[in-house]
Protein backbone atom coordinates (compact mmCIF):
# COMPACT_ATOMS: atom_id res chain seq x y z
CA UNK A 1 110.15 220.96 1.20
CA UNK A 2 109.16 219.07 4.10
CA UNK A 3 106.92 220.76 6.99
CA UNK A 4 107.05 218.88 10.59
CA UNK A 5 103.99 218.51 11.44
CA UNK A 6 103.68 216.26 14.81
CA UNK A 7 100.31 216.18 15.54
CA UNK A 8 98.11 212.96 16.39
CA UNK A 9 95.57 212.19 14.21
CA UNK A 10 92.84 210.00 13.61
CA UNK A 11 93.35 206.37 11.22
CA UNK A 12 91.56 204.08 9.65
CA UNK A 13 93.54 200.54 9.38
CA UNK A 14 93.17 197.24 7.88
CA UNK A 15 94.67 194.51 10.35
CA UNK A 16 96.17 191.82 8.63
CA UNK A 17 97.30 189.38 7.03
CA UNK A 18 99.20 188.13 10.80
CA UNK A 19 100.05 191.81 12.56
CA UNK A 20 100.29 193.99 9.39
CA UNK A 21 98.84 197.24 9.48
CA UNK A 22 97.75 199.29 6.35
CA UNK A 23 96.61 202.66 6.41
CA UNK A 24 93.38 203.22 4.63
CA UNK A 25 92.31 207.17 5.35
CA UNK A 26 93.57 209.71 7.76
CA UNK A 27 91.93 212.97 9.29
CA UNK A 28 93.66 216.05 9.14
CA UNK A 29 92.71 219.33 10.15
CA UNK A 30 88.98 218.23 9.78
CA UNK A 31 89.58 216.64 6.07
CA UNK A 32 89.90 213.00 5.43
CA UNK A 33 92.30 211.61 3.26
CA UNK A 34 92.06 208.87 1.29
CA UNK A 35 96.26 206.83 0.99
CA UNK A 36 96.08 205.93 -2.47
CA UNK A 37 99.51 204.18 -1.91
CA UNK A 38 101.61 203.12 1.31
CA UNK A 39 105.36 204.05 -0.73
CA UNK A 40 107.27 203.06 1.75
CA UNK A 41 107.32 201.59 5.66
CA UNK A 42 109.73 201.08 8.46
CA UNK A 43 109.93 200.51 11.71
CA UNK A 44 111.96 201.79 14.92
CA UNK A 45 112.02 201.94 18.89
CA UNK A 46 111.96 204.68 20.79
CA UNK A 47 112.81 203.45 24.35
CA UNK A 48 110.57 200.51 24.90
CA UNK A 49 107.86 201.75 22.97
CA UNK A 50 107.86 200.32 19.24
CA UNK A 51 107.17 202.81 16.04
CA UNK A 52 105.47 201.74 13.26
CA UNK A 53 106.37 204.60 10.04
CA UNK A 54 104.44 204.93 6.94
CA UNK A 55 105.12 207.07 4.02
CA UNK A 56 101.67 207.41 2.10
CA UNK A 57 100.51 209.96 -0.67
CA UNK A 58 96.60 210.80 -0.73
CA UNK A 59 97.50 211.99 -4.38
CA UNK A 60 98.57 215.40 -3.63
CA UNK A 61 101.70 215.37 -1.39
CA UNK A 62 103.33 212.79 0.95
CA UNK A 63 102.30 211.64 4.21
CA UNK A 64 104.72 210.33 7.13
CA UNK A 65 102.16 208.94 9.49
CA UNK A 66 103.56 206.66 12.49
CA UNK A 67 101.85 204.29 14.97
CA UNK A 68 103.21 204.38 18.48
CA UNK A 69 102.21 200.79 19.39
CA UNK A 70 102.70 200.53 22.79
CA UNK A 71 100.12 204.00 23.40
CA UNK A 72 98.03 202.83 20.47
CA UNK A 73 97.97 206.31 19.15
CA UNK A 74 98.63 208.06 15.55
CA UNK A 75 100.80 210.99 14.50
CA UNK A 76 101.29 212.78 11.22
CA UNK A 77 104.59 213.58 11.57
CA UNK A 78 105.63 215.14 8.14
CA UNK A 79 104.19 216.62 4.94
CA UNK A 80 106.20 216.44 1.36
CA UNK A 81 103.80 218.60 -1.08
CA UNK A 82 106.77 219.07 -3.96
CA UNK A 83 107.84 215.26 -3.95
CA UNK A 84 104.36 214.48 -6.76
């Protein structure tokens, strides 16, 4: 089952190659988590404001973390614990 979530959180990113982003580790409620894998990511906009989405698992469960570019700020959105 998947629990909303919605809170911003803290990232750690690797820039590049060009203006790729990949998640590395995440804090979340004052654990870090290490993304073993981006799965999936996508992109949408929200107004003017551009959303970068990424699906990652730490492992454990899934992840939906997203990247509001034009704040520069993180939210975990989402949390899939049964889908591993």
């Amino acid at each position: 089952m998947v629990q909303r979530i919605s809170e911003p959180i803290r990232v750690g990113v690797i820039h590049g190659p060009g203006a790729r982003l990949r998640p590395v580790w995440f804090d979340w409620q004052r654990r870090k988590h290490e993304v073993r894998e981006v799965t999936y990511h996508w992109r949408h906009r929200a107004g003017n404001e551009l959303m970068l989405h990424y699906s990652v698992t730490d492992g454990t469960a899934l992840y939906e973390l997203v990247y509001n570019t034009a704040e520069q700020t993180w939210t975990l959105e989402s949390i899939d614990a049964e889908k591993l």
